[in-house]
C-alpha atoms as a PDB file:
ATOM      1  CA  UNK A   1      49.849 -18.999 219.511  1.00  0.00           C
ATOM      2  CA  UNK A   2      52.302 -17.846 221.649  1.00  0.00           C
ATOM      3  CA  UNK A   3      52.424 -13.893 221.610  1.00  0.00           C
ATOM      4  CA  UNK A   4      56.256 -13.857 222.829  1.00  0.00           C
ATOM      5  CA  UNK A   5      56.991 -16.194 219.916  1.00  0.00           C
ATOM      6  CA  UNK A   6      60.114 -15.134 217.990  1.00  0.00           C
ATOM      7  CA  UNK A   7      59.342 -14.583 214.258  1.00  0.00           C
ATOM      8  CA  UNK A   8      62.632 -14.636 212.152  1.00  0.00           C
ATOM      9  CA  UNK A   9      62.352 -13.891 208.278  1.00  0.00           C
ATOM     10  CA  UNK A  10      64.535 -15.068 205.413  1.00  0.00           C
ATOM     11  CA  UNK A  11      65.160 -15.548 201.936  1.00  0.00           C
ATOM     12  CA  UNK A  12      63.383 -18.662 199.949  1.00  0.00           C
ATOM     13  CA  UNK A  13      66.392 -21.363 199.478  1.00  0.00           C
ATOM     14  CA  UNK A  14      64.916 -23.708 196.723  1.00  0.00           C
ATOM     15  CA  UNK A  15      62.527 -26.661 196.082  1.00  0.00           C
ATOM     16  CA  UNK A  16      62.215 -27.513 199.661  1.00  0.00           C
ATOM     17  CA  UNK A  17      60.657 -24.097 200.735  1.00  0.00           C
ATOM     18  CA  UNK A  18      57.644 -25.133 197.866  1.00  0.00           C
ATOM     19  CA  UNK A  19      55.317 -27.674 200.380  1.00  0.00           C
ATOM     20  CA  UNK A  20      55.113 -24.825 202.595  1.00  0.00           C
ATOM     21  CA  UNK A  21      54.967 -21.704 200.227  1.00  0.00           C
ATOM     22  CA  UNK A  22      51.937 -24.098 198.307  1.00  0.00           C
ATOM     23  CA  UNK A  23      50.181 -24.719 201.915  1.00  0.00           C
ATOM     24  CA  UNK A  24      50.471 -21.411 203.339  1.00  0.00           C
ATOM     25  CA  UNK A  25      49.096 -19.384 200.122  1.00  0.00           C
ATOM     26  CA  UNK A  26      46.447 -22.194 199.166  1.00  0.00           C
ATOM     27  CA  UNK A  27      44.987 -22.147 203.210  1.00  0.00           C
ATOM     28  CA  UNK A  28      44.914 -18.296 203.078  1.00  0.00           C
ATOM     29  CA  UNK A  29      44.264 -16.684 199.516  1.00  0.00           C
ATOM     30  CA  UNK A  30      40.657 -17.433 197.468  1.00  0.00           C
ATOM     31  CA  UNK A  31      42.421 -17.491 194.161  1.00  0.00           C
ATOM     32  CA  UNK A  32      43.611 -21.455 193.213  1.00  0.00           C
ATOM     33  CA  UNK A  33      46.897 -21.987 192.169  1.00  0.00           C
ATOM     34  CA  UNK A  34      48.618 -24.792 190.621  1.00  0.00           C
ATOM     35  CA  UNK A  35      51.966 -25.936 191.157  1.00  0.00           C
ATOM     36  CA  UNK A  36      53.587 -24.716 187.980  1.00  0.00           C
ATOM     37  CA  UNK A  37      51.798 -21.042 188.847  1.00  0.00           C
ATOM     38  CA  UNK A  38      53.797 -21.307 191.908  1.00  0.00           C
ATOM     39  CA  UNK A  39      57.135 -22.862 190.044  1.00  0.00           C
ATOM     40  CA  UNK A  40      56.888 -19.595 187.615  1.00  0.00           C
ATOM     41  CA  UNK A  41      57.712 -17.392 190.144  1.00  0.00           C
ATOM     42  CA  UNK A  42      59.822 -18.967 192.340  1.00  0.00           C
ATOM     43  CA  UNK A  43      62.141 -20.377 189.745  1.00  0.00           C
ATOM     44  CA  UNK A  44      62.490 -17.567 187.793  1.00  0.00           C
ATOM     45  CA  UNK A  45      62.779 -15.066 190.976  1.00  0.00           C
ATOM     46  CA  UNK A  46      63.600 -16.233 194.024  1.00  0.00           C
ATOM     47  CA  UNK A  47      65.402 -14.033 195.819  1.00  0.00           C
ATOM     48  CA  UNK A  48      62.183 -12.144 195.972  1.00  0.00           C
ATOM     49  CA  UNK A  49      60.704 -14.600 197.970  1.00  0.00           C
ATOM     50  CA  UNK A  50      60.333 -14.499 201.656  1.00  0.00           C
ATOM     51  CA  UNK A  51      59.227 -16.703 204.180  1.00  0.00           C
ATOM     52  CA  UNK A  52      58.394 -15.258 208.081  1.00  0.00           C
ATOM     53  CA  UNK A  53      59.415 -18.300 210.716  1.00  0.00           C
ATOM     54  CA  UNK A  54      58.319 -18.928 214.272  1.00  0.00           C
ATOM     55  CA  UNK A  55      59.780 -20.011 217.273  1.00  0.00           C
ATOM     56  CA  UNK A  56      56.720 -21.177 218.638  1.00  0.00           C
ATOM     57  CA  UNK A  57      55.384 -23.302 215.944  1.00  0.00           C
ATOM     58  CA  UNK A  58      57.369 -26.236 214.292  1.00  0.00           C
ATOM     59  CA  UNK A  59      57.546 -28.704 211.547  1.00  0.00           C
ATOM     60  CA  UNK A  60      57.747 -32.339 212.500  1.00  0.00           C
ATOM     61  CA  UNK A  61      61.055 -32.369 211.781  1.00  0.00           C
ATOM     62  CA  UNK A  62      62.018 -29.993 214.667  1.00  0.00           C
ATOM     63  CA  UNK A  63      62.170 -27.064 212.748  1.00  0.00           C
ATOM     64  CA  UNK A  64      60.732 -23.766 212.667  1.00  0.00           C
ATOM     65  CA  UNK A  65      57.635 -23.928 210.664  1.00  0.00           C
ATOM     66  CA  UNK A  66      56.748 -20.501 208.417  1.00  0.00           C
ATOM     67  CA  UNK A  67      53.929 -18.817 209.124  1.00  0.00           C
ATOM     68  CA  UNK A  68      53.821 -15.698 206.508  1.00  0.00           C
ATOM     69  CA  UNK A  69      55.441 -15.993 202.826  1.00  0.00           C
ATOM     70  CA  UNK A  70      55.617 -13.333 200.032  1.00  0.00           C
ATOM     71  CA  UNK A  71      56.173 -14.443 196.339  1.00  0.00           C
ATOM     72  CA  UNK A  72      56.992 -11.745 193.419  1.00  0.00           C
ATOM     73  CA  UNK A  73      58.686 -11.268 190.015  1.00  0.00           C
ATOM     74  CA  UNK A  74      60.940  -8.602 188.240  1.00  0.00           C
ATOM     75  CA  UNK A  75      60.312  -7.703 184.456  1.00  0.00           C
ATOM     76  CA  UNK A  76      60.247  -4.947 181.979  1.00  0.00           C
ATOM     77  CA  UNK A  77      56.922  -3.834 181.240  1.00  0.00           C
ATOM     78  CA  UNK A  78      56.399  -2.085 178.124  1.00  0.00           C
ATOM     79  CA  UNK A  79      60.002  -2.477 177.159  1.00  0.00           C
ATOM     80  CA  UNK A  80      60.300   0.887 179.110  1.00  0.00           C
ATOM     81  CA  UNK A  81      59.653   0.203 182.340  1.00  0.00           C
ATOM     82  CA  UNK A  82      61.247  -2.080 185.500  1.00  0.00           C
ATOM     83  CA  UNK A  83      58.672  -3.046 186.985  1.00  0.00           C
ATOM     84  CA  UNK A  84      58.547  -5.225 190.274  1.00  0.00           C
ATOM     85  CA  UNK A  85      55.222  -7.017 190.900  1.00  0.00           C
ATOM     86  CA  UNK A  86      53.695  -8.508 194.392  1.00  0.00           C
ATOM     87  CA  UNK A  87      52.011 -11.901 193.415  1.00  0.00           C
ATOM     88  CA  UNK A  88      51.151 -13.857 196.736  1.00  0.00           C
ATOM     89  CA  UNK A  89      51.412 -12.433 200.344  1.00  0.00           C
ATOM     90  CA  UNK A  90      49.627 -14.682 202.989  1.00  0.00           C
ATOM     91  CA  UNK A  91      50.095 -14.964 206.831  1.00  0.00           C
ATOM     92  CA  UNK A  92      48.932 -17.751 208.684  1.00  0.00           C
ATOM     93  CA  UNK A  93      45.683 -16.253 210.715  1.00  0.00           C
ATOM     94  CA  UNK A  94      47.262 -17.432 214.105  1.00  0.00           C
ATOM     95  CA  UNK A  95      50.055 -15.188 214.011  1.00  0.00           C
ATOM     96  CA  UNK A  96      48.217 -12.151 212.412  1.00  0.00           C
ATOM     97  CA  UNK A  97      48.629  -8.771 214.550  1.00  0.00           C
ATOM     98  CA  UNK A  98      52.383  -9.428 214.754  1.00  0.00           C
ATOM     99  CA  UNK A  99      53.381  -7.052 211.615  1.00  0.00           C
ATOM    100  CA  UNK A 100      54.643 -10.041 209.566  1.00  0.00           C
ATOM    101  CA  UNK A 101      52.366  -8.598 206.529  1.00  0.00           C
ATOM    102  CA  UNK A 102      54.399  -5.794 206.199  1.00  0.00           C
ATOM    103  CA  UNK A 103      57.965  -7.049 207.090  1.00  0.00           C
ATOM    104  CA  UNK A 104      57.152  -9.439 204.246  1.00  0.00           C
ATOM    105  CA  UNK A 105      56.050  -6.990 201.867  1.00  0.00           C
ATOM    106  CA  UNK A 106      59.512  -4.021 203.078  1.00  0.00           C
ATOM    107  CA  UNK A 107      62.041  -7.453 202.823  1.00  0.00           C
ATOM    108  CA  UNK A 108      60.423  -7.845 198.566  1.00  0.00           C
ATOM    109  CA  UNK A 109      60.305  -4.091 198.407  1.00  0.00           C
ATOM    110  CA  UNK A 110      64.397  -3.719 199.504  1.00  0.00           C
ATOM    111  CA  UNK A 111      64.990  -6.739 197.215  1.00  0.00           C
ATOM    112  CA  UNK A 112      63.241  -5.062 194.245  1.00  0.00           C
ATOM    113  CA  UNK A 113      65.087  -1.360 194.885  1.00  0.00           C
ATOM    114  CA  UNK A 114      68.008  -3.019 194.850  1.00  0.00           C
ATOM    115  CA  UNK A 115      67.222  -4.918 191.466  1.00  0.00           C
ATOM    116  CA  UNK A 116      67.184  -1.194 190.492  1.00  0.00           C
ATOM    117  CA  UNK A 117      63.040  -1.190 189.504  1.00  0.00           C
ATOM    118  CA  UNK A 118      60.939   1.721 188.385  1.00  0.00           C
ATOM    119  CA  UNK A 119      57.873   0.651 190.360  1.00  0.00           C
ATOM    120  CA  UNK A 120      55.827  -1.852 192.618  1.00  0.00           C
ATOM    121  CA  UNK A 121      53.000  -3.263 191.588  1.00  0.00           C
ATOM    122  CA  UNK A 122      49.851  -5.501 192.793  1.00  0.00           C
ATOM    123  CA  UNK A 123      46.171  -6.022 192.826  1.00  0.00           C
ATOM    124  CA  UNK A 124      44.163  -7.130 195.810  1.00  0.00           C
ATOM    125  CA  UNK A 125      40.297  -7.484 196.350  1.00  0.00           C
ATOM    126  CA  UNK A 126      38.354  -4.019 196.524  1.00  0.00           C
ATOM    127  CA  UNK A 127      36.537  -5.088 199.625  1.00  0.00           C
ATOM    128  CA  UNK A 128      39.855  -6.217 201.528  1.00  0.00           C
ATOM    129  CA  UNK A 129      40.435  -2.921 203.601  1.00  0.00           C
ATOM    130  CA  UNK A 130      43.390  -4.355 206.056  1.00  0.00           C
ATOM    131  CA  UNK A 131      44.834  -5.136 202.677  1.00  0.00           C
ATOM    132  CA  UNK A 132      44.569  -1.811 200.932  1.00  0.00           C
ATOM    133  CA  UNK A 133      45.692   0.028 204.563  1.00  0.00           C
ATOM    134  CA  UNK A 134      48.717  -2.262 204.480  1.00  0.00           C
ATOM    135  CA  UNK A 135      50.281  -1.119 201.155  1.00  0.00           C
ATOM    136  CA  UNK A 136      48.740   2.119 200.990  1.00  0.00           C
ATOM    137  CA  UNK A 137      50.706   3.086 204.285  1.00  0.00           C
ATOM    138  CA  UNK A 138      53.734   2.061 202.572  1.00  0.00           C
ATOM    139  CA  UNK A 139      52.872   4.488 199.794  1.00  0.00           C
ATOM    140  CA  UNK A 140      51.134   2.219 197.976  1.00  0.00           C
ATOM    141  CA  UNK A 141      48.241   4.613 195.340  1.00  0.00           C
ATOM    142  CA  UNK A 142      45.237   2.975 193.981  1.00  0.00           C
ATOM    143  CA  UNK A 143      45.676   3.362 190.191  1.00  0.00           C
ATOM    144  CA  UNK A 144      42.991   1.807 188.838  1.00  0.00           C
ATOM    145  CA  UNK A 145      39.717  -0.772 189.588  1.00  0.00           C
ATOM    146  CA  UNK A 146      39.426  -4.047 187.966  1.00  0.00           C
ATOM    147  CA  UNK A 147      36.031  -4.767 187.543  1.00  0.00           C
ATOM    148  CA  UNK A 148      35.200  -8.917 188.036  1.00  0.00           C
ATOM    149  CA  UNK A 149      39.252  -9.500 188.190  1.00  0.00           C
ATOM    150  CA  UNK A 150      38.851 -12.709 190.099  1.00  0.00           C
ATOM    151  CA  UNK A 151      37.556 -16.039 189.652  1.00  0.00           C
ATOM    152  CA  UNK A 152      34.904 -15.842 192.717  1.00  0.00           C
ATOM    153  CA  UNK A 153      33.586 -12.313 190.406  1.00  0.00           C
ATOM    154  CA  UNK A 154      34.885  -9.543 193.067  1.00  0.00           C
ATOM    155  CA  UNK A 155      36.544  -5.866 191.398  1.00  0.00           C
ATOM    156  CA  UNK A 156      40.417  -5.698 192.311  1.00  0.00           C
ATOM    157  CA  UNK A 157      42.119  -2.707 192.868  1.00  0.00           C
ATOM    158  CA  UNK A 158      45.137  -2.322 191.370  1.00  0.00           C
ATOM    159  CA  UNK A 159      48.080   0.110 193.392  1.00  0.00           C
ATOM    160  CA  UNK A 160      51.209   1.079 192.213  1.00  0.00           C
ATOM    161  CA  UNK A 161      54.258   2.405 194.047  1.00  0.00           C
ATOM    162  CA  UNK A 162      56.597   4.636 192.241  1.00  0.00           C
ATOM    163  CA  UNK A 163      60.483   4.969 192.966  1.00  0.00           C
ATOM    164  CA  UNK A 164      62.262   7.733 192.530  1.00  0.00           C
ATOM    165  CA  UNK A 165      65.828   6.887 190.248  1.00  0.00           C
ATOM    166  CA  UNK A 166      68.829   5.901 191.921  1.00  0.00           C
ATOM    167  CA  UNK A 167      71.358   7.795 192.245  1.00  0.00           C
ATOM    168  CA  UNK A 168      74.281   6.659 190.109  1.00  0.00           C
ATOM    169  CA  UNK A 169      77.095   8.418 187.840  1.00  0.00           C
ATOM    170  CA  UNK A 170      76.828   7.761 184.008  1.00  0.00           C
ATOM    171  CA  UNK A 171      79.530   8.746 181.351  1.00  0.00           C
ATOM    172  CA  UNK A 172      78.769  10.981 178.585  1.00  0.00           C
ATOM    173  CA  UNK A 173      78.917   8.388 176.625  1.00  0.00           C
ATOM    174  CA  UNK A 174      76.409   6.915 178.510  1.00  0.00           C
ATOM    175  CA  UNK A 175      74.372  10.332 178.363  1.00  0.00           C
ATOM    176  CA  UNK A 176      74.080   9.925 174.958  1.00  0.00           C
ATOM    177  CA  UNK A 177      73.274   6.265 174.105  1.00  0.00           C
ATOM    178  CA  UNK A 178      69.607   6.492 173.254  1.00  0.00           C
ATOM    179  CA  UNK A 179      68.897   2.654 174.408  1.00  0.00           C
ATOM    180  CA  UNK A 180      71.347  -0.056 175.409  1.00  0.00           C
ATOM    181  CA  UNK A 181      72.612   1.126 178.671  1.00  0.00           C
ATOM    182  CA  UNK A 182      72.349  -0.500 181.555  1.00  0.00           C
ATOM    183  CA  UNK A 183      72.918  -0.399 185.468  1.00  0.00           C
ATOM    184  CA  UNK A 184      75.689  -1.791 187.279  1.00  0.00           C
ATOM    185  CA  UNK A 185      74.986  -5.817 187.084  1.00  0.00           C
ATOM    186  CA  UNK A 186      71.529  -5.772 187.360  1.00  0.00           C
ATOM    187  CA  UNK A 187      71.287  -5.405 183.228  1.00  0.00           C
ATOM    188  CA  UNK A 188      68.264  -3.813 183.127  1.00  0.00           C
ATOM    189  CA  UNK A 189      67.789  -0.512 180.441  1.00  0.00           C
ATOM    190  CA  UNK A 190      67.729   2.192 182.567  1.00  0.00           C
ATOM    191  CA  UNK A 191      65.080   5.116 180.805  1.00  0.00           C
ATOM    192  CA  UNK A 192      64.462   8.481 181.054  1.00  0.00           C
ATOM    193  CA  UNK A 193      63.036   8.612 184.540  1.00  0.00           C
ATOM    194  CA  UNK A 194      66.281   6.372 186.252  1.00  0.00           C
ATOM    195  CA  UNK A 195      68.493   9.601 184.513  1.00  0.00           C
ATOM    196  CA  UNK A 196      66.470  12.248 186.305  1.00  0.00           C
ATOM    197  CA  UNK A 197      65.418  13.645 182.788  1.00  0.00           C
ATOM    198  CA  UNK A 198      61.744  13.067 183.633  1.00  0.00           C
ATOM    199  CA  UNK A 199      60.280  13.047 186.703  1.00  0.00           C
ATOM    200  CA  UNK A 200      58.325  10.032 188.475  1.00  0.00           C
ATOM    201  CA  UNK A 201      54.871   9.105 187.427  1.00  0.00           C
ATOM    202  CA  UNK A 202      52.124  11.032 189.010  1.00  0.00           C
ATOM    203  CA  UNK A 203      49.260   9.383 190.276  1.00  0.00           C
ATOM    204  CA  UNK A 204      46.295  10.113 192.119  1.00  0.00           C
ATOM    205  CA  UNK A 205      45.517   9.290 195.916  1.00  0.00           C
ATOM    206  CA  UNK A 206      43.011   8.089 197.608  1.00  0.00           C
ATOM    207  CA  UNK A 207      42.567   9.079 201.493  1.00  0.00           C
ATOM    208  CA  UNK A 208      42.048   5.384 203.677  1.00  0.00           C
ATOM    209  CA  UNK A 209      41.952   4.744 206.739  1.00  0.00           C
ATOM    210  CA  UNK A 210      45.844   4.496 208.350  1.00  0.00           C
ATOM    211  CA  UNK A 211      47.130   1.218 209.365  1.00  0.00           C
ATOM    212  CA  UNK A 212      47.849  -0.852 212.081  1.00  0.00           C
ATOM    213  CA  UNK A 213      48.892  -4.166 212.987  1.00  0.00           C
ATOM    214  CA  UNK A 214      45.712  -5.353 213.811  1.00  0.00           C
ATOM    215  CA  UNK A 215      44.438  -4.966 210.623  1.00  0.00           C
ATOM    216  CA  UNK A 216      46.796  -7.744 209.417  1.00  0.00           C
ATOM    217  CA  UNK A 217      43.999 -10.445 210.603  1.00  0.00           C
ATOM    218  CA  UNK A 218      42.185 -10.024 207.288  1.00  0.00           C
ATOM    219  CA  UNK A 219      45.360  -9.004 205.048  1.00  0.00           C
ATOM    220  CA  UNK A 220      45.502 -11.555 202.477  1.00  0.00           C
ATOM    221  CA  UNK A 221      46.170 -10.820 198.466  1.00  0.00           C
ATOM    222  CA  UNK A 222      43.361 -12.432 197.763  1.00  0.00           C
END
């Protein structure tokens, strides 16, 4: 791999991203996955997909082959909360070191602010520190462990990032509606916390050790 290689990142554009989203999460990530796992999330949200590209490495086509892809989704949880969820992240192990992890997991996190969500959430493996160093630098808390989460037995870790409201001018009338309002276009309820009656969620932290690139050559979700 060539370490002057320019990586480029962009959005996921449809059906024809799939072979390589499928290939590059199935090579990296010890959960299995069928197709219609992979169909959920991509259908239903894909502008919060990502794919990292290099210059160095290419399809047989003559193109630009991707070498790191993120996959998440965008619901209410709780009928209370918007809650943005990291699914998949996986980097191909050649081009590790480059901080493609994380400009995957800032392009989903922009995407998911913007979608106006309460919080960020994911599991990963307990044991996978370069993992947990990754989204704990970008203020990432472990909220709880998952005891035998995954198929292979290991505990997960679940973290949880929590974004402050938005600002953004309501009405009285607004004010005063009890449920039913919503944000700009994004139709999603905004609650309590998005109006700055209640504060964000307080968790607890957990000092690990800080970050760094080369961490990224055992990131994988899981």
């Amino acid at each position: 791999m060539d370490s002057k290689s320019i990586i480029t990142y962009r959005p996921y554009t449809g059906e024809q991203d799939l072979a390589h989203v499928m290939a590059l999460v199935q090579s990296e990530l010890s959960e299995p996955y069928v197709i219609y796992t992979f169909r959920y999330f991509l259908c239903q949200w894909p502008h919060l997909a990502f794919l990292a590209h290099s210059s160095s490495s290419q399809t047989p086509h003559g193109q630009n082959r991707p070498v790191g892809v993120i996959v998440c989704k965008q619901s209410m949880h709780r009928s209370s909360t918007n809650r943005g969820y990291i699914a998949m992240l996986s980097v191909d192990k050649a081009f590790r070191k480059r901080g493609i992890a994380s400009a995957l997991v800032r392009s989903s996190m922009e995407a998911m602010k913007e979608d106006g969500v309460d919080e960020i959430v994911l599991e990963t493996e307990h044991d996978n520190h370069a993992a947990l160093s990754l989204y704990e630098s970008l203020g990432f808390i472990r909220e709880k462990r998952l005891y035998r989460f995954y198929l292979n037995g290991k505990d997960a870790f679940r973290l949880i990032l929590t974004l402050p409201p938005q600002s953004s001018v309501h009405s009285e009338d607004d004010d005063e509606s009890s449920s039913g309002a919503f944000r700009g276009e994004n139709r999603y309820p905004v609650n309590s916390r998005q109006r700055g009656i209640l504060g964000p969620k307080k968790y607890r932290a957990i000092r690990v050790t800080p970050y760094s690139d080369d961490d990224e050559e055992y990131v994988s979700r899981r």
